[in-house]
C-alpha atoms as a PDB file:
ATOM      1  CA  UNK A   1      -6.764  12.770  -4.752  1.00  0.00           C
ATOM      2  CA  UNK A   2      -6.277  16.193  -3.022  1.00  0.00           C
ATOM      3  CA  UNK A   3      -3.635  18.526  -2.248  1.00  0.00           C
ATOM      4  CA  UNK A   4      -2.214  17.062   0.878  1.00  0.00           C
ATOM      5  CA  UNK A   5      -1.633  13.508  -0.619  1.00  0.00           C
ATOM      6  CA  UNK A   6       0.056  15.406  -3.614  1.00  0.00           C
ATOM      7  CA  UNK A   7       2.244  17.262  -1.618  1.00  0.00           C
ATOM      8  CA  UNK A   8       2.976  14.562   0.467  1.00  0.00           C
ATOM      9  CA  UNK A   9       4.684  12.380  -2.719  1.00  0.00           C
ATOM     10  CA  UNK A  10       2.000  10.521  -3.534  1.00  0.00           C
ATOM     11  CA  UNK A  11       1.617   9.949  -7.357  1.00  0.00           C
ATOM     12  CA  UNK A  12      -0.920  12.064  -8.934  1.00  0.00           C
ATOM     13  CA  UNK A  13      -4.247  10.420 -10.139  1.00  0.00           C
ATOM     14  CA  UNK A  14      -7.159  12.079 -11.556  1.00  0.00           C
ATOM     15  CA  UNK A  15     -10.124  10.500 -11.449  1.00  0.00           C
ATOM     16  CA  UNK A  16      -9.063   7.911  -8.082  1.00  0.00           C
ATOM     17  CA  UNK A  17      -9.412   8.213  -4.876  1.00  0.00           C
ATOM     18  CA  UNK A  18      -7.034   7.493  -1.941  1.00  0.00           C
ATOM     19  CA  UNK A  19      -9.069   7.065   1.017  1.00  0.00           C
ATOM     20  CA  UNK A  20     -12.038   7.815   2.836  1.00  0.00           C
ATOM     21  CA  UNK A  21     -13.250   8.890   6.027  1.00  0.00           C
ATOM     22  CA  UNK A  22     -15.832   7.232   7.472  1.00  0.00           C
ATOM     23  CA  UNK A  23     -16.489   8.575  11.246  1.00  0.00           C
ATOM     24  CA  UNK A  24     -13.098   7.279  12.978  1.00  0.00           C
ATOM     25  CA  UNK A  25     -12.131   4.744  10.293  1.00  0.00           C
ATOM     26  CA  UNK A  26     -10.132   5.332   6.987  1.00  0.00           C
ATOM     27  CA  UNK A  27     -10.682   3.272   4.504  1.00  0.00           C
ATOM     28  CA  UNK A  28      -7.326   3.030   1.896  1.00  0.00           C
ATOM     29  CA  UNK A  29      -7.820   2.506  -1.555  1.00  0.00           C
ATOM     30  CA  UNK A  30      -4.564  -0.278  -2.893  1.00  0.00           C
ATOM     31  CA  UNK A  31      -1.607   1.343  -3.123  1.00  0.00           C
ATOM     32  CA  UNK A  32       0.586   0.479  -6.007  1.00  0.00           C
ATOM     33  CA  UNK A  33       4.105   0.932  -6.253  1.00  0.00           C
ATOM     34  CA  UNK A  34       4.771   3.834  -8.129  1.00  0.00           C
ATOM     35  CA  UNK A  35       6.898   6.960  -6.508  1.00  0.00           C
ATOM     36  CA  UNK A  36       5.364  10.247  -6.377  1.00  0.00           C
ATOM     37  CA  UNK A  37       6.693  10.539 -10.160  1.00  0.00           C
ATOM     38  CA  UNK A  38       3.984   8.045 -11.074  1.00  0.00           C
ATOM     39  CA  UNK A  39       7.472   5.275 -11.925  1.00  0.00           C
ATOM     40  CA  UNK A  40       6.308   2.201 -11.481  1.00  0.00           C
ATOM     41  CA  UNK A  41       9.187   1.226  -8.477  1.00  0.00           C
ATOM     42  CA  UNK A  42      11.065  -2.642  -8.442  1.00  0.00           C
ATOM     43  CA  UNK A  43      10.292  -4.021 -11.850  1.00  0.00           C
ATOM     44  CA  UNK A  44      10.556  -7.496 -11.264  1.00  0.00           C
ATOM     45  CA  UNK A  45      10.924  -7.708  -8.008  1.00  0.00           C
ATOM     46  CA  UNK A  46       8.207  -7.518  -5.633  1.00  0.00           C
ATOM     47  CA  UNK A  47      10.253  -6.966  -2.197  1.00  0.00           C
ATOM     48  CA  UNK A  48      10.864  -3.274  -3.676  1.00  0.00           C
ATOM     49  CA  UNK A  49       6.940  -3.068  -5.116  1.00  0.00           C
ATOM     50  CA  UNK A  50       6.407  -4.038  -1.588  1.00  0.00           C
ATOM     51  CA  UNK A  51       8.256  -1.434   0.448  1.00  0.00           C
ATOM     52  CA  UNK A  52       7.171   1.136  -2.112  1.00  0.00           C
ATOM     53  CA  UNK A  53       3.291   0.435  -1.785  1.00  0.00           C
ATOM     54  CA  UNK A  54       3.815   0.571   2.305  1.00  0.00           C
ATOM     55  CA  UNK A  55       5.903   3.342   1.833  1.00  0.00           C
ATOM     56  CA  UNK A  56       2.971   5.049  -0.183  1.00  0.00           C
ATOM     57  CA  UNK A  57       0.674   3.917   2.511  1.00  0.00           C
ATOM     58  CA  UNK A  58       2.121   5.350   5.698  1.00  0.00           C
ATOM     59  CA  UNK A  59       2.244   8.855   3.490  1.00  0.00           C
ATOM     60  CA  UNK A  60      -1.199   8.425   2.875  1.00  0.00           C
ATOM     61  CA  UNK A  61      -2.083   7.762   6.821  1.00  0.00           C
ATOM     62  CA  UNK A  62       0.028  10.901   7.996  1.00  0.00           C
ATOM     63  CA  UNK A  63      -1.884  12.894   5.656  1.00  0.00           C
ATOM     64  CA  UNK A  64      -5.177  11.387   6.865  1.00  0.00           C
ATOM     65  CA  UNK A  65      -3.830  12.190  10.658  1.00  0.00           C
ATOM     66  CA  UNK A  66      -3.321   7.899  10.824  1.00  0.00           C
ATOM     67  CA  UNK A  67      -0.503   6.330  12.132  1.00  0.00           C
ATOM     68  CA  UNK A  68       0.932   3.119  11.597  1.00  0.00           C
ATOM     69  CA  UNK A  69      -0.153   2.076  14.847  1.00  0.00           C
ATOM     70  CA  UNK A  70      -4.129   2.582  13.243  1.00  0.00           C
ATOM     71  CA  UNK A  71      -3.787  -0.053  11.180  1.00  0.00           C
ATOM     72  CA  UNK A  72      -6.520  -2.792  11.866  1.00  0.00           C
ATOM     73  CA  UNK A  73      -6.383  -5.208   8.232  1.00  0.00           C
ATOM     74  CA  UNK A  74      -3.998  -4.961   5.428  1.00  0.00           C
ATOM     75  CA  UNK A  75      -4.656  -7.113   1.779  1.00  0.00           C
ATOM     76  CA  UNK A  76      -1.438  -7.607   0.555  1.00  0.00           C
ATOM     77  CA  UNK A  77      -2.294  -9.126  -3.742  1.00  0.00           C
ATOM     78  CA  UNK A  78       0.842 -10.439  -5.573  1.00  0.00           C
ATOM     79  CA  UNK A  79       1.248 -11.685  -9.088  1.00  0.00           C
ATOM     80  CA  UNK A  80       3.261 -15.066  -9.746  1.00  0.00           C
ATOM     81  CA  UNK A  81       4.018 -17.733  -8.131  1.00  0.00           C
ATOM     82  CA  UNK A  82       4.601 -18.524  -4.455  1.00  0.00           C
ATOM     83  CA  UNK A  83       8.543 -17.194  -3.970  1.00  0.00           C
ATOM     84  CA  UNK A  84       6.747 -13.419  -5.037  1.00  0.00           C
ATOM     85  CA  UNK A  85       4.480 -14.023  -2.067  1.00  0.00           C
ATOM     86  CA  UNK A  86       6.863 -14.890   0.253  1.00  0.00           C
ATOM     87  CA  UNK A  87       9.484 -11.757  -0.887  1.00  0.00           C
ATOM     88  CA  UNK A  88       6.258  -9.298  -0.442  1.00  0.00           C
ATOM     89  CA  UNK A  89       5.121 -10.809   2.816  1.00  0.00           C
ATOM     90  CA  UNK A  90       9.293 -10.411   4.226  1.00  0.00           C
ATOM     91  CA  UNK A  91       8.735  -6.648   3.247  1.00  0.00           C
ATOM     92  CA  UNK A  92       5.923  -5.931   5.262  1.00  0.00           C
ATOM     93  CA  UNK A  93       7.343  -7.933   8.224  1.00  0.00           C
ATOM     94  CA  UNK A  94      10.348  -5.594   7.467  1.00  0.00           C
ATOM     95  CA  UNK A  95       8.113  -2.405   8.061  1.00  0.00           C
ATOM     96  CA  UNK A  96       5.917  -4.074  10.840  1.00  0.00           C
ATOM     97  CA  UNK A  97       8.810  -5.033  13.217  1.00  0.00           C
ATOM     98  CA  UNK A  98       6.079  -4.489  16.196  1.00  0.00           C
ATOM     99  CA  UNK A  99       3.946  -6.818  14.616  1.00  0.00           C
ATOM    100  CA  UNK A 100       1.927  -7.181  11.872  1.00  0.00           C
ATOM    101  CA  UNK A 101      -1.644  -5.935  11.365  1.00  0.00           C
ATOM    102  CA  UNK A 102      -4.379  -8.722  10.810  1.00  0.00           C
ATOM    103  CA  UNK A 103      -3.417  -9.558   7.234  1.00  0.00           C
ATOM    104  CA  UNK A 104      -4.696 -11.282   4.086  1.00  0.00           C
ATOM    105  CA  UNK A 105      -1.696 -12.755   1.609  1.00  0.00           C
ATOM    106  CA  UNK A 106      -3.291 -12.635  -1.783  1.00  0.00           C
ATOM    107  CA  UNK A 107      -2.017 -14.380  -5.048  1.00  0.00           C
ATOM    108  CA  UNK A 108      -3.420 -13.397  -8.053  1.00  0.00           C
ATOM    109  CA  UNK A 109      -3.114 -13.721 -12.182  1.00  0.00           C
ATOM    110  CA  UNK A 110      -3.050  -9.992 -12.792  1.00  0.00           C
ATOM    111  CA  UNK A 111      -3.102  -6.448 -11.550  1.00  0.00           C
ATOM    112  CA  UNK A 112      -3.887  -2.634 -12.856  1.00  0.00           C
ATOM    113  CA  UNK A 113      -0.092  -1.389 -14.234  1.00  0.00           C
ATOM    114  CA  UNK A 114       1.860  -3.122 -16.856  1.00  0.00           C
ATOM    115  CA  UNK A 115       4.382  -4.422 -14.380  1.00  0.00           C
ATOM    116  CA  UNK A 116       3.180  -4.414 -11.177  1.00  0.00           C
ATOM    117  CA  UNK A 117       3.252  -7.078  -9.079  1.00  0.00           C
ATOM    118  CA  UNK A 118       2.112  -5.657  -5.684  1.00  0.00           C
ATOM    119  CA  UNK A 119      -0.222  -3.698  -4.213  1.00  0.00           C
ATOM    120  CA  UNK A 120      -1.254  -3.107  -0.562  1.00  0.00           C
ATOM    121  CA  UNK A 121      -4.923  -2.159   0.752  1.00  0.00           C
ATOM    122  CA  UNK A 122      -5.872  -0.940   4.451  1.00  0.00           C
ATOM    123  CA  UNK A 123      -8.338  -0.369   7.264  1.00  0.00           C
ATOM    124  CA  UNK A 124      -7.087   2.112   9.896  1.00  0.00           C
ATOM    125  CA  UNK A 125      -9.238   2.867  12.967  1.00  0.00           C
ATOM    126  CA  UNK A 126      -8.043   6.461  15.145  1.00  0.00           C
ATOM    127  CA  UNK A 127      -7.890   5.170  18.545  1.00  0.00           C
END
């Protein structure tokens, strides 16, 4: 983590990385849905985790000099059972109103936080 993602509200943690740079690509480690308190956001409910882990991710692209419009694959995992998936997946249409990004729709038995049902990983290409 550096300065810029701190200052930008992202959630301080040592020892993890964000992203990384790789020529013109930026690679985007999941984002989870904590605020830039490190509060896990949306207990529960994983429409909220799912705005708050996009919301963490367009942060992270602005500070990257990334836009929205950069994003080329997003791997959306969710815990539980199908109804979770389909309140994630009507968050990110929500934020992608354009359209959105090739995308994977994950379900899986577990994730890192006690609580946390989403979390949202990207490939952004500068164009």
């Amino acid at each position: 983590m550096n300065e810029a993602e701190r200052e930008a509200g992202l959630a301080v943690t040592p020892g993890y990385r964000y992203a990384e740079k790789v020529g013109n690509q930026l690679f985007v480690a999941g984002q989870v849905p904590h605020n830039a308190d490190g509060q896990l956001i949306g207990i529960d409910d994983p429409h909220a985790q799912s705005r708050q882990c996009l919301d963490n991710l367009l942060k992270l692209l602005a500070v990257h000099g990334y836009s929205v419009a950069d994003i080329r694959q997003l791997v959306i995992y969710v815990v539980g059972q199908r109804s979770n998936l389909v309140q994630a997946w009507a968050a990110v249409e929500e934020k992608f109103s354009e359209g959105v990004p090739p995308a994977t729709l994950l379900g899986v038995t577990t994730l890192g936080h006690e609580g946390q049902l989403v979390e949202i990983d990207a490939t952004a290409i500068e164009t």
